[in-house]
N, C-alpha and C. Protein backbone atom coordinates (compact mmCIF):
# COMPACT_ATOMS: atom_id res chain seq x y z
N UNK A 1 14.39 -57.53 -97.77
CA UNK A 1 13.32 -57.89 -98.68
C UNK A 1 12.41 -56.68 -98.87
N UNK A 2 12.17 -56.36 -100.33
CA UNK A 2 11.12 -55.08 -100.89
C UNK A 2 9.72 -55.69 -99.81
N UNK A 3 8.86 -54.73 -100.20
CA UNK A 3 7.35 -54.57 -99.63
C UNK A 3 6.76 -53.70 -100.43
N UNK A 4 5.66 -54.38 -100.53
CA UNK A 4 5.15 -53.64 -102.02
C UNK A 4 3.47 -53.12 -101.23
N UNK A 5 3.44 -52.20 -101.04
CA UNK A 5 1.91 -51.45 -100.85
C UNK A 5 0.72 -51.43 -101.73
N UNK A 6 -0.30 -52.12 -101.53
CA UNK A 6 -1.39 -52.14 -102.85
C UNK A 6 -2.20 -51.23 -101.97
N UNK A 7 -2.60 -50.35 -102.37
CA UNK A 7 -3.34 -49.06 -101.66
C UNK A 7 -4.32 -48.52 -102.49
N UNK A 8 -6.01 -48.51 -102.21
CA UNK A 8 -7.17 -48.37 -102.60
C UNK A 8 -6.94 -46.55 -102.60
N UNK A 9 -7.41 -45.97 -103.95
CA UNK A 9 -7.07 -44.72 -104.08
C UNK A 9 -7.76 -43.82 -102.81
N UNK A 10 -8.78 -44.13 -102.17
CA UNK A 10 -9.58 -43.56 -101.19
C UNK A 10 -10.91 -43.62 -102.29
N UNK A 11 -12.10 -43.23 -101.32
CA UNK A 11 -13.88 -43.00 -101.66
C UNK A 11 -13.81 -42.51 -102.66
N UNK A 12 -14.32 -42.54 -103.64
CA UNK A 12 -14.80 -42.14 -104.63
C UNK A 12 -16.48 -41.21 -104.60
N UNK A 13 -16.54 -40.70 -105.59
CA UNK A 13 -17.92 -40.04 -105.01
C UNK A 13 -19.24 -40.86 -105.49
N UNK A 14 -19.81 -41.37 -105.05
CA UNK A 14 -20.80 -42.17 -105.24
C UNK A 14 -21.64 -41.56 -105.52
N UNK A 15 -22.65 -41.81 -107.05
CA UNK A 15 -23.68 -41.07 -107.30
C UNK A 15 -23.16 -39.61 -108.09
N UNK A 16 -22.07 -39.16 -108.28
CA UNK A 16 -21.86 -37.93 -108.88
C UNK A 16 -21.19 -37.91 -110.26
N UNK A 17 -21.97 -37.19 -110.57
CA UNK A 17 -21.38 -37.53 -112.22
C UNK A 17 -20.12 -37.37 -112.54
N UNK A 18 -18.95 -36.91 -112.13
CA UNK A 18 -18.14 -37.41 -112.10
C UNK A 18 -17.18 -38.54 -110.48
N UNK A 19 -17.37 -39.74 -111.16
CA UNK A 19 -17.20 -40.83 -109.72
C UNK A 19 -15.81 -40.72 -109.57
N UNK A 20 -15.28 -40.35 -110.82
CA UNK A 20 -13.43 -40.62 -109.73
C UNK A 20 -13.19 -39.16 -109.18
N UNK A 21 -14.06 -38.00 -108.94
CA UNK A 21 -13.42 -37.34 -107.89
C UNK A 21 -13.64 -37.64 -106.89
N UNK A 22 -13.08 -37.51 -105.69
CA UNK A 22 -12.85 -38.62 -104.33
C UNK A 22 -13.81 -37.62 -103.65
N UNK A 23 -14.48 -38.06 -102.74
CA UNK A 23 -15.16 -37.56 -101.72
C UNK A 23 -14.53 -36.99 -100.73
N UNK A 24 -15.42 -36.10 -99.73
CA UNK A 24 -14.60 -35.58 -98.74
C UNK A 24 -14.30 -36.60 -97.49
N UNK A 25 -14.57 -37.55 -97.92
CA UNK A 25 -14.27 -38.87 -96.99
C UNK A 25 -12.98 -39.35 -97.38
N UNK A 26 -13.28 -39.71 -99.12
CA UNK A 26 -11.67 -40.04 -99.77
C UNK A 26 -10.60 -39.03 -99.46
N UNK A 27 -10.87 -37.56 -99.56
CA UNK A 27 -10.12 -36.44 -99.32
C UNK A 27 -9.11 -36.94 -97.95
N UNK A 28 -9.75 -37.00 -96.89
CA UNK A 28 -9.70 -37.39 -95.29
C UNK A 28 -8.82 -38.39 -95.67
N UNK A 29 -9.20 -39.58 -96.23
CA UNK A 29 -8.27 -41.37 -96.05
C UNK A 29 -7.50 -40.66 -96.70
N UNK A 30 -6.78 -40.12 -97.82
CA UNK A 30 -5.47 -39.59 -98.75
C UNK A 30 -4.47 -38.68 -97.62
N UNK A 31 -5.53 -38.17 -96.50
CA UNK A 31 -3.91 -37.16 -95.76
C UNK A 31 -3.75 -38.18 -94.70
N UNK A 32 -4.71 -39.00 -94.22
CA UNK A 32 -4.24 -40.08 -92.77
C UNK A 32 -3.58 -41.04 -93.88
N UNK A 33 -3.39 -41.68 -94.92
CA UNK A 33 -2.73 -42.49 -95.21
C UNK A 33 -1.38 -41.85 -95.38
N UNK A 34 -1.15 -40.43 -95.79
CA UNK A 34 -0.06 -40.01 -95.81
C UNK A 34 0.86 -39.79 -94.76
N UNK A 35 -0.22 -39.29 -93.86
CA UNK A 35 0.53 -38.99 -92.12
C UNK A 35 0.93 -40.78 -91.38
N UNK A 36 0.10 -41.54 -91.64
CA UNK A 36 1.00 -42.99 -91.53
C UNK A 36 1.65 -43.16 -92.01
N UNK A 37 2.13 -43.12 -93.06
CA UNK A 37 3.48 -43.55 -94.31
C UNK A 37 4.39 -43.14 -93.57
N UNK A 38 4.17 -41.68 -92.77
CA UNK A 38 5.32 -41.14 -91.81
C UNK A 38 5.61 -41.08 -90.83
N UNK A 39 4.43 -41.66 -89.95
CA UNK A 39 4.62 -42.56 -88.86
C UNK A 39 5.38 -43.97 -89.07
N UNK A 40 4.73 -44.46 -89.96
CA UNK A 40 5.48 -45.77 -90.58
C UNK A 40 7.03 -46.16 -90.13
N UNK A 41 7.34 -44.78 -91.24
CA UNK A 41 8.83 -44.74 -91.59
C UNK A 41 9.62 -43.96 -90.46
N UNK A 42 9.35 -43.55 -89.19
CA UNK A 42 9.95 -43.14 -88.14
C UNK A 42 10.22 -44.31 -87.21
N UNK A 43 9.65 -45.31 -87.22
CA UNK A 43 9.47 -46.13 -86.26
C UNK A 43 9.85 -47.38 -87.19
N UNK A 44 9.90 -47.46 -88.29
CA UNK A 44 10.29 -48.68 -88.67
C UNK A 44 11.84 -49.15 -88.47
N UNK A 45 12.04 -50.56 -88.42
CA UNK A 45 13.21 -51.42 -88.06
C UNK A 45 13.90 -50.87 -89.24
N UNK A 46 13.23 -50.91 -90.39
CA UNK A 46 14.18 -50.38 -91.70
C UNK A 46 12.90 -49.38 -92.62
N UNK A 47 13.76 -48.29 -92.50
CA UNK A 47 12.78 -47.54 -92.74
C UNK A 47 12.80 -47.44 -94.51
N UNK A 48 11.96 -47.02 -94.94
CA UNK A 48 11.95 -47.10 -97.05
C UNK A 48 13.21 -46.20 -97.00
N UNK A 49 14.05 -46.80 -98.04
CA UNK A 49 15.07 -46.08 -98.63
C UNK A 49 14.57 -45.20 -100.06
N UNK A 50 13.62 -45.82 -100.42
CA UNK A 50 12.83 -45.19 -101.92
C UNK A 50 11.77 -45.45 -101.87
N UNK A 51 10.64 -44.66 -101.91
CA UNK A 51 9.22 -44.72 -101.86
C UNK A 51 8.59 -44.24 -103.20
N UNK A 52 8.62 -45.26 -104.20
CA UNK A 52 8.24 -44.94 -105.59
C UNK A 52 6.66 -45.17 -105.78
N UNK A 53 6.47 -44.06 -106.07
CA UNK A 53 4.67 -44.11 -106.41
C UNK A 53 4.30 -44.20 -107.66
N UNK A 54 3.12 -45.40 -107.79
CA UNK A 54 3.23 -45.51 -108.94
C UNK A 54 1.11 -45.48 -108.83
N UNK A 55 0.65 -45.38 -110.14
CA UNK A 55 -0.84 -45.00 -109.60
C UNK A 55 -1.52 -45.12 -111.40
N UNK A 56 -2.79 -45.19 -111.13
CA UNK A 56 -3.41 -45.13 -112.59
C UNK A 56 -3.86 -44.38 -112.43
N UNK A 57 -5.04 -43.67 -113.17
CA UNK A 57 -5.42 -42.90 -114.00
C UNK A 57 -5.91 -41.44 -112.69
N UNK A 58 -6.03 -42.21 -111.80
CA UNK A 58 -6.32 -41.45 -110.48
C UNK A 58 -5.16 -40.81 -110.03
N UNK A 59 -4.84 -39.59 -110.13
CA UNK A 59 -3.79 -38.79 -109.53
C UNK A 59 -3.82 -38.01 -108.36
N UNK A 60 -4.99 -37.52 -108.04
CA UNK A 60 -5.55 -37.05 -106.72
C UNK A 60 -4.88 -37.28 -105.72
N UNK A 61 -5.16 -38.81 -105.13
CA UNK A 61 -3.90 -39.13 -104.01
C UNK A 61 -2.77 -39.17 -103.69
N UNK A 62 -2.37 -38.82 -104.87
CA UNK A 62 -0.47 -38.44 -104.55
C UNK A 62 -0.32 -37.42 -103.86
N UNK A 63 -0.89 -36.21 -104.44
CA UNK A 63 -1.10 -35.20 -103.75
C UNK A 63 -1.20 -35.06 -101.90
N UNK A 64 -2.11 -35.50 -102.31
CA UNK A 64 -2.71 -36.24 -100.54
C UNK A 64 -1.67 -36.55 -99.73
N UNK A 65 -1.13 -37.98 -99.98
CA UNK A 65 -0.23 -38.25 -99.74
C UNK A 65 1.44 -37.89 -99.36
N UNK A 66 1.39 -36.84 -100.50
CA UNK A 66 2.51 -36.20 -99.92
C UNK A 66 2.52 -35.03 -99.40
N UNK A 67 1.36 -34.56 -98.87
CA UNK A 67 0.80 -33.54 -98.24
C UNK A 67 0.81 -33.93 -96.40
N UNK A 68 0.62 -35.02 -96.73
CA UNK A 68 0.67 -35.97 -95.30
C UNK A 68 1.86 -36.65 -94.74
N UNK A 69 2.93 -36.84 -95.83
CA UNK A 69 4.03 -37.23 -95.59
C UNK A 69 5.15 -36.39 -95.57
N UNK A 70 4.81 -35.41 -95.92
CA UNK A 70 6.08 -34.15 -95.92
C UNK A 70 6.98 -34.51 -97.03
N UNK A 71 8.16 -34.08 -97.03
CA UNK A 71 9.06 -34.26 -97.73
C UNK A 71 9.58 -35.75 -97.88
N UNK A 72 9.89 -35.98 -98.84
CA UNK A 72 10.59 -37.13 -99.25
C UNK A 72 9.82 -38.38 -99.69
N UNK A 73 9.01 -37.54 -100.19
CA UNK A 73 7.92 -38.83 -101.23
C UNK A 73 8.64 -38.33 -102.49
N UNK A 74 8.66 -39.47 -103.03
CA UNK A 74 9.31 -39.33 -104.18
C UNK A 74 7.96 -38.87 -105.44
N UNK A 75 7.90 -38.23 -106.46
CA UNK A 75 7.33 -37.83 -107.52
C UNK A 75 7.05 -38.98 -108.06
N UNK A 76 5.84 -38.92 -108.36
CA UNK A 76 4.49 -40.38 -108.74
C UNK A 76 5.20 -40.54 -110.08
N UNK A 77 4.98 -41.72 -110.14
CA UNK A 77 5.45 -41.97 -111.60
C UNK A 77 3.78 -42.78 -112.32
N UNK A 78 3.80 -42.25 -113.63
CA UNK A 78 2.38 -43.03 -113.78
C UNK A 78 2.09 -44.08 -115.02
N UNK A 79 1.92 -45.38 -114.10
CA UNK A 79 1.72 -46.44 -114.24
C UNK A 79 0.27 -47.01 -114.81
N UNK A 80 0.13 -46.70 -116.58
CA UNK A 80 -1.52 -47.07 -117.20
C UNK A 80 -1.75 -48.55 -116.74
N UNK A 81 -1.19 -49.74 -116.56
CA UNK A 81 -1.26 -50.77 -116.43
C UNK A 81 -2.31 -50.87 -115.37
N UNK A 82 -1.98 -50.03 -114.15
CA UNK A 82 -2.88 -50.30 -112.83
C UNK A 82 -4.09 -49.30 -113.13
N UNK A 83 -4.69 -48.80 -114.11
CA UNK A 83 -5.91 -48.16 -114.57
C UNK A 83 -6.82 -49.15 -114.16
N UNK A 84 -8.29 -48.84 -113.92
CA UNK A 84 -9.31 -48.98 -112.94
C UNK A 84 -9.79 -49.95 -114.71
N UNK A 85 -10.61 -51.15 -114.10
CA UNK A 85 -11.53 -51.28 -115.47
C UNK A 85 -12.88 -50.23 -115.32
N UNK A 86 -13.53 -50.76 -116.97
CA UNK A 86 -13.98 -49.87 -117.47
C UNK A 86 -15.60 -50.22 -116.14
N UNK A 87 -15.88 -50.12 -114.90
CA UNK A 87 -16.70 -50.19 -114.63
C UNK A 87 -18.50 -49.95 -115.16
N UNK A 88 -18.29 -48.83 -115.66
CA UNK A 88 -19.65 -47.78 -116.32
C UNK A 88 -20.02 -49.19 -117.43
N UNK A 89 -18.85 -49.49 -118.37
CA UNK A 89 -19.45 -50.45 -119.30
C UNK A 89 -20.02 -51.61 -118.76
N UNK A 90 -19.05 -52.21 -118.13
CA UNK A 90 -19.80 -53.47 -117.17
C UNK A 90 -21.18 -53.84 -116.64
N UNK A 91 -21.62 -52.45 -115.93
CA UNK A 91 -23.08 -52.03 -115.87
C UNK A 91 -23.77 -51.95 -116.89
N UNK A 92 -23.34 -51.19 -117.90
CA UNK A 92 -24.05 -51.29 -118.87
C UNK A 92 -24.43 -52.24 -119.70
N UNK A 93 -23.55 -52.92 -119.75
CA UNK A 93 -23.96 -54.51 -120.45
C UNK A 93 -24.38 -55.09 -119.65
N UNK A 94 -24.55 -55.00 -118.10
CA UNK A 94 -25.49 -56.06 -117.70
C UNK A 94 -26.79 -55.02 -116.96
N UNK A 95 -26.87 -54.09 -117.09
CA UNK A 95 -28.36 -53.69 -117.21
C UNK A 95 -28.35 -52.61 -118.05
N UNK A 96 -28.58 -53.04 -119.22
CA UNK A 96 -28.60 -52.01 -120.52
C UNK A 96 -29.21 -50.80 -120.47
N UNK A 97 -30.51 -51.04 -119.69
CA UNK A 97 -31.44 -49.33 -119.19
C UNK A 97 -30.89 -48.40 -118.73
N UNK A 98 -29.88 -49.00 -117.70
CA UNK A 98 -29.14 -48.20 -117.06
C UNK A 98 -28.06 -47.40 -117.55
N UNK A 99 -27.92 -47.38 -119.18
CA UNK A 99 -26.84 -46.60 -120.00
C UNK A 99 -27.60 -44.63 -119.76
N UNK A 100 -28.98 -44.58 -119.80
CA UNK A 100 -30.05 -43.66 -119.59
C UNK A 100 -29.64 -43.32 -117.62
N UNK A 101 -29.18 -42.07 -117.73
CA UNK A 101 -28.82 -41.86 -116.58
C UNK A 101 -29.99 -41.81 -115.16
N UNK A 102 -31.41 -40.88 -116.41
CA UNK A 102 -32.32 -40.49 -115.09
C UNK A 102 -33.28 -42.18 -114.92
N UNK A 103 -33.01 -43.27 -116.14
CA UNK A 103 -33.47 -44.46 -115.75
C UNK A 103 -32.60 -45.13 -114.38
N UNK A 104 -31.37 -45.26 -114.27
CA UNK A 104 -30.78 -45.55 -113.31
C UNK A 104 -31.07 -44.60 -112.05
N UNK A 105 -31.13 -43.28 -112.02
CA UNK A 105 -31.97 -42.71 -110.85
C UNK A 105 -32.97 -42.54 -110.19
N UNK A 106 -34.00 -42.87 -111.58
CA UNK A 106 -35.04 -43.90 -111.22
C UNK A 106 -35.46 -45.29 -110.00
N UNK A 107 -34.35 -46.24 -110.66
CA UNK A 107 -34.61 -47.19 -110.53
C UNK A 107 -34.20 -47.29 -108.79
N UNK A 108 -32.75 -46.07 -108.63
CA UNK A 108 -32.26 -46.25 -107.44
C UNK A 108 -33.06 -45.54 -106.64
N UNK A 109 -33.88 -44.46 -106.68
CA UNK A 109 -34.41 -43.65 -106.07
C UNK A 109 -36.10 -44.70 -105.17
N UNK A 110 -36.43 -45.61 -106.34
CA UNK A 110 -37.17 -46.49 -106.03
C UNK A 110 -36.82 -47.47 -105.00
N UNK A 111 -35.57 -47.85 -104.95
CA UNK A 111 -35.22 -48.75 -103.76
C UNK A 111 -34.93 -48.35 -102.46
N UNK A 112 -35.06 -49.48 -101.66
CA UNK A 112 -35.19 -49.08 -100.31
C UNK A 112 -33.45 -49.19 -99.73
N UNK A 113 -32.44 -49.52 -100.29
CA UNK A 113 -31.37 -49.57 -100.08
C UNK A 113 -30.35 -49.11 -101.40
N UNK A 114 -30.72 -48.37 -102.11
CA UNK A 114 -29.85 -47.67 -103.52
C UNK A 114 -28.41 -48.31 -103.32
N UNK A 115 -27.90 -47.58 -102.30
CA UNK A 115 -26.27 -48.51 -102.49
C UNK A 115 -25.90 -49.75 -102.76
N UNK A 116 -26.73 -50.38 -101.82
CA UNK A 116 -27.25 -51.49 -101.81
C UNK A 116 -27.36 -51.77 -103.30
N UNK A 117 -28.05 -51.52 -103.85
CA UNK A 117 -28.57 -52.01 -104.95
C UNK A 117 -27.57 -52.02 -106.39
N UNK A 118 -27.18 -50.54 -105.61
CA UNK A 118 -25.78 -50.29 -107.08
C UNK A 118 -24.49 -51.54 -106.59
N UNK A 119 -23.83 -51.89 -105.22
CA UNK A 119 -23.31 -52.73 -105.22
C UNK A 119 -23.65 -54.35 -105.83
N UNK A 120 -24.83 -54.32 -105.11
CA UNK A 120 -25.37 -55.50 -106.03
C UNK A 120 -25.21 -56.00 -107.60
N UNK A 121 -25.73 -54.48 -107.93
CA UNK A 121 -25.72 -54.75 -109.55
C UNK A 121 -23.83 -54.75 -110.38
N UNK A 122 -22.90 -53.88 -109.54
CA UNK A 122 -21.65 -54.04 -109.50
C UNK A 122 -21.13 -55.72 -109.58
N UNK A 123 -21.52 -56.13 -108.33
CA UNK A 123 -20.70 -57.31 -108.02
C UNK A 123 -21.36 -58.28 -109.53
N UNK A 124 -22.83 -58.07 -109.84
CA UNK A 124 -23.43 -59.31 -110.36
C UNK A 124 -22.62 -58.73 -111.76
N UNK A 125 -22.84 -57.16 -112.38
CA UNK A 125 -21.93 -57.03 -113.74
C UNK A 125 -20.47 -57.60 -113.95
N UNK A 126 -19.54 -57.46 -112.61
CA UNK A 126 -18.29 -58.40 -112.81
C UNK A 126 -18.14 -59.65 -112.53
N UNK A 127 -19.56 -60.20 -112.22
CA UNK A 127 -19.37 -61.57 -112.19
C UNK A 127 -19.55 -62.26 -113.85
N UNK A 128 -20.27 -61.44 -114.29
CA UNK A 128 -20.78 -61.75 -115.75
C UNK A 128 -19.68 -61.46 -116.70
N UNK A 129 -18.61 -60.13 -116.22
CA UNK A 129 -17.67 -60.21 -116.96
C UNK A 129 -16.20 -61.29 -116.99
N UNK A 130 -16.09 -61.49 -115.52
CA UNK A 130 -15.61 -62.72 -115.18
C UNK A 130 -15.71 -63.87 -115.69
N UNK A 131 -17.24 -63.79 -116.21
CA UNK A 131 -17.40 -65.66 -116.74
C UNK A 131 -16.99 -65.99 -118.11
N UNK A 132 -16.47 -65.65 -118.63
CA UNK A 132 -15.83 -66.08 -119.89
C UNK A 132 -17.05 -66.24 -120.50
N UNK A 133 -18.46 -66.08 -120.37
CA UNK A 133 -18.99 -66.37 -121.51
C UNK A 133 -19.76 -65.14 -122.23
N UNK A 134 -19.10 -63.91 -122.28
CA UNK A 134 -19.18 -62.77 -122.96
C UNK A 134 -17.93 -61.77 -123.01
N UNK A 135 -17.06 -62.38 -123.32
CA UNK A 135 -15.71 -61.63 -123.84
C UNK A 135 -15.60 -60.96 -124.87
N UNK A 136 -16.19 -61.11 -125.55
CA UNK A 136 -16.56 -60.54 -127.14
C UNK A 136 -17.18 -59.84 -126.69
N UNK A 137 -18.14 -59.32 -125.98
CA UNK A 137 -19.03 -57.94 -125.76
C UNK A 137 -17.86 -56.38 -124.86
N UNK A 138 -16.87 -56.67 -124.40
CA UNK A 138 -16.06 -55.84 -123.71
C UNK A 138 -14.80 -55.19 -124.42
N UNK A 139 -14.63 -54.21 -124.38
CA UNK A 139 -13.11 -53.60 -125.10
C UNK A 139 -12.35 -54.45 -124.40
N UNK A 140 -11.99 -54.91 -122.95
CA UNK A 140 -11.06 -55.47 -122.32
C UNK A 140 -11.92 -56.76 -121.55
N UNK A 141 -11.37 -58.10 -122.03
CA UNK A 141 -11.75 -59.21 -121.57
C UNK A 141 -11.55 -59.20 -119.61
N UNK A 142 -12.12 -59.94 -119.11
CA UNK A 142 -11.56 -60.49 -117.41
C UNK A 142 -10.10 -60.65 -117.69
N UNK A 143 -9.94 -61.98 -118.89
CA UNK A 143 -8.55 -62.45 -118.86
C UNK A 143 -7.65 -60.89 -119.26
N UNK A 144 -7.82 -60.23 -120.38
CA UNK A 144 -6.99 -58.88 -120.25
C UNK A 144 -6.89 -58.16 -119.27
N UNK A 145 -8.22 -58.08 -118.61
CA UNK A 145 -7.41 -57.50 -117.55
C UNK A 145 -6.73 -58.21 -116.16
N UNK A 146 -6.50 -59.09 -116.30
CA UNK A 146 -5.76 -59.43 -115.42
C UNK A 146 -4.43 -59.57 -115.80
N UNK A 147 -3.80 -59.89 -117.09
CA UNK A 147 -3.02 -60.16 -117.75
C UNK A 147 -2.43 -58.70 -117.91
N UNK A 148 -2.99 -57.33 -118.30
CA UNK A 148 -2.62 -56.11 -117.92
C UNK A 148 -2.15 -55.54 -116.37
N UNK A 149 -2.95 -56.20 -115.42
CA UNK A 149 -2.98 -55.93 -114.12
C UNK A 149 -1.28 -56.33 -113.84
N UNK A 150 -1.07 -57.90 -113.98
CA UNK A 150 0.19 -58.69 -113.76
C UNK A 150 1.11 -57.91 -114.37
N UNK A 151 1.24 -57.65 -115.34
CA UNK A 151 2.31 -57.14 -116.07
C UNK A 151 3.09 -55.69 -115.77
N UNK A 152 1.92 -54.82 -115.12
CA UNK A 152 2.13 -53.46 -114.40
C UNK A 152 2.53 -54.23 -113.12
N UNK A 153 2.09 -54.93 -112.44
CA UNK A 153 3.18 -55.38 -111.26
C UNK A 153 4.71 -55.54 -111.70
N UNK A 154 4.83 -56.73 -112.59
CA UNK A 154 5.64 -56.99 -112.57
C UNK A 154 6.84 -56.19 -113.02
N UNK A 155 6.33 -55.38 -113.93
CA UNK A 155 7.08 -53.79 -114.25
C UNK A 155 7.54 -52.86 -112.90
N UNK A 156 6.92 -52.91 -111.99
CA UNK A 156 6.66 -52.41 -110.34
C UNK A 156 7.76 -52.39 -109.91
N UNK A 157 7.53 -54.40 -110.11
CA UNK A 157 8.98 -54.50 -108.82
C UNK A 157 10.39 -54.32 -109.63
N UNK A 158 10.53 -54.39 -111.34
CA UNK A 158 11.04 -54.47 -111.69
C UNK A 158 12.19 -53.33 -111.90
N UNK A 159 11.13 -52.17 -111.73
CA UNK A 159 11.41 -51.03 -111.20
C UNK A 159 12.20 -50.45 -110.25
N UNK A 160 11.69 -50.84 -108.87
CA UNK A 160 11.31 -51.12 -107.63
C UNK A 160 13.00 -51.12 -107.96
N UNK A 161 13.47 -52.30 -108.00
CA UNK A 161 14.74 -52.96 -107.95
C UNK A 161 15.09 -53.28 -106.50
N UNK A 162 14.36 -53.38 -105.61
CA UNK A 162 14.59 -53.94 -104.47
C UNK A 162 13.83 -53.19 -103.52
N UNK A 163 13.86 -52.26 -103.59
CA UNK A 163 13.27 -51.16 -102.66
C UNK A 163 12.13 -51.61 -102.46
N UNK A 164 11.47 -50.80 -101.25
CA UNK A 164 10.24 -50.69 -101.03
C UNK A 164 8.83 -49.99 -101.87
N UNK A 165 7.77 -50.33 -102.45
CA UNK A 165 7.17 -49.85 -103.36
C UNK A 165 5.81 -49.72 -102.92
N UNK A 166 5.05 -48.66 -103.37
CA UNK A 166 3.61 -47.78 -103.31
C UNK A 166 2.99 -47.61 -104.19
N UNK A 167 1.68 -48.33 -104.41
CA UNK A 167 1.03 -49.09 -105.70
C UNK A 167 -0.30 -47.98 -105.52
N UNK A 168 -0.96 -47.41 -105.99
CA UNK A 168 -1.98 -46.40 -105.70
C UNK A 168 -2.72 -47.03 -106.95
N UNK A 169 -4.08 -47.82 -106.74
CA UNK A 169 -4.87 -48.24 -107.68
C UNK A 169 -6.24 -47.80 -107.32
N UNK A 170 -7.19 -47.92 -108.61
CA UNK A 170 -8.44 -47.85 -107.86
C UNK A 170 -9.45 -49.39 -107.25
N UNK A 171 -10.29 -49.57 -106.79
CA UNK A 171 -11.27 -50.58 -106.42
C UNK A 171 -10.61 -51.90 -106.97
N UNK A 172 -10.74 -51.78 -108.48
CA UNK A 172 -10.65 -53.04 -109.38
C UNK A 172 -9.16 -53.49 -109.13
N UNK A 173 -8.03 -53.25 -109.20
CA UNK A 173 -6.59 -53.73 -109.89
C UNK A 173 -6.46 -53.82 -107.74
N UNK A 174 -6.50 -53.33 -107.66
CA UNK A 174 -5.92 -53.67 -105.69
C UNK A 174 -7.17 -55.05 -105.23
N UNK A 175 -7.78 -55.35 -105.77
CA UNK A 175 -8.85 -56.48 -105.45
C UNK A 175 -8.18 -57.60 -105.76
């Protein structure tokens, strides 16, 4: 029986204007996840016969990964389906000020827990996109993206064809 890996791309940089380059924390989780893959596969009962990587828009960790795994990772293949949603918009439609960058640094610089606060406002923007009752305000509905999400799986395993498979997503599509 296949085994399919849903694997969080690593940290992202929080706070930096550009967020999908990975931190030197994410840097770190991309070579220990790689050096396990090869621990993994030394010690496993059946070890991967094909280790197909498949990843959205985030390419960084392949690298990583097969930096950590040595030889015999197979060449990422890249999979738009498992692309991250559009987070930045999400926020923005649910705290519109916050489209104004130094207002959002503002606002975080004012709090006594900023992360805190940006998770907060995270979880409460995808709860709002979640609720079906503003679908019309988003390029990509909740229901699209989940309906995108499924379909890049199911392309995966379809792929896959039995083998063992390595799903490299960001935050959103591995949730």
């Amino acid at each position: 029986m296949a085994t399919i890996y849903l694997v969080r791309h690593g940290q992202a940089s929080f706070g930096a204007e550009d967020y999908d380059r990975l931190s030197q924390i994410g840097w770190q989780q991309g070579r220990v996840l790689g050096r396990a893959l090869k621990c993994s596969q030394a010690t496993a009962a059946k070890p991967l016969a094909v280790l197909a990587v498949r990843c959205g828009v985030i390419e960084k960790p392949w690298r990583l990964w097969a930096r950590g795994f040595g030889d015999g990772l197979r060449t990422m293949q890249v999979a738009s389906g498992f692309d991250e949603f559009d987070h930045v918009a999400l926020i923005h439609r649910h705290r519109p000020q916050w489209k104004d960058h130094s207002v959002m640094a503002r606002d975080l610089a004012a709090s006594i827990a900023p992360a805190k606060n940006v998770s907060n406002g995270i979880f409460a923007a995808v709860q709002r996109w979640a609720s079906g009752g503003f679908d019309h305000e988003y390029a990509e509905s909740w229901p699209g993206f989940k309906t995108r999400i499924l379909a890049a799986l199911d392309e995966a395993v379809s792929c896959a064809a039995g083998k063992d498979l390595l799903v490299a997503t960001s935050g959103g599509p591995s949730q």
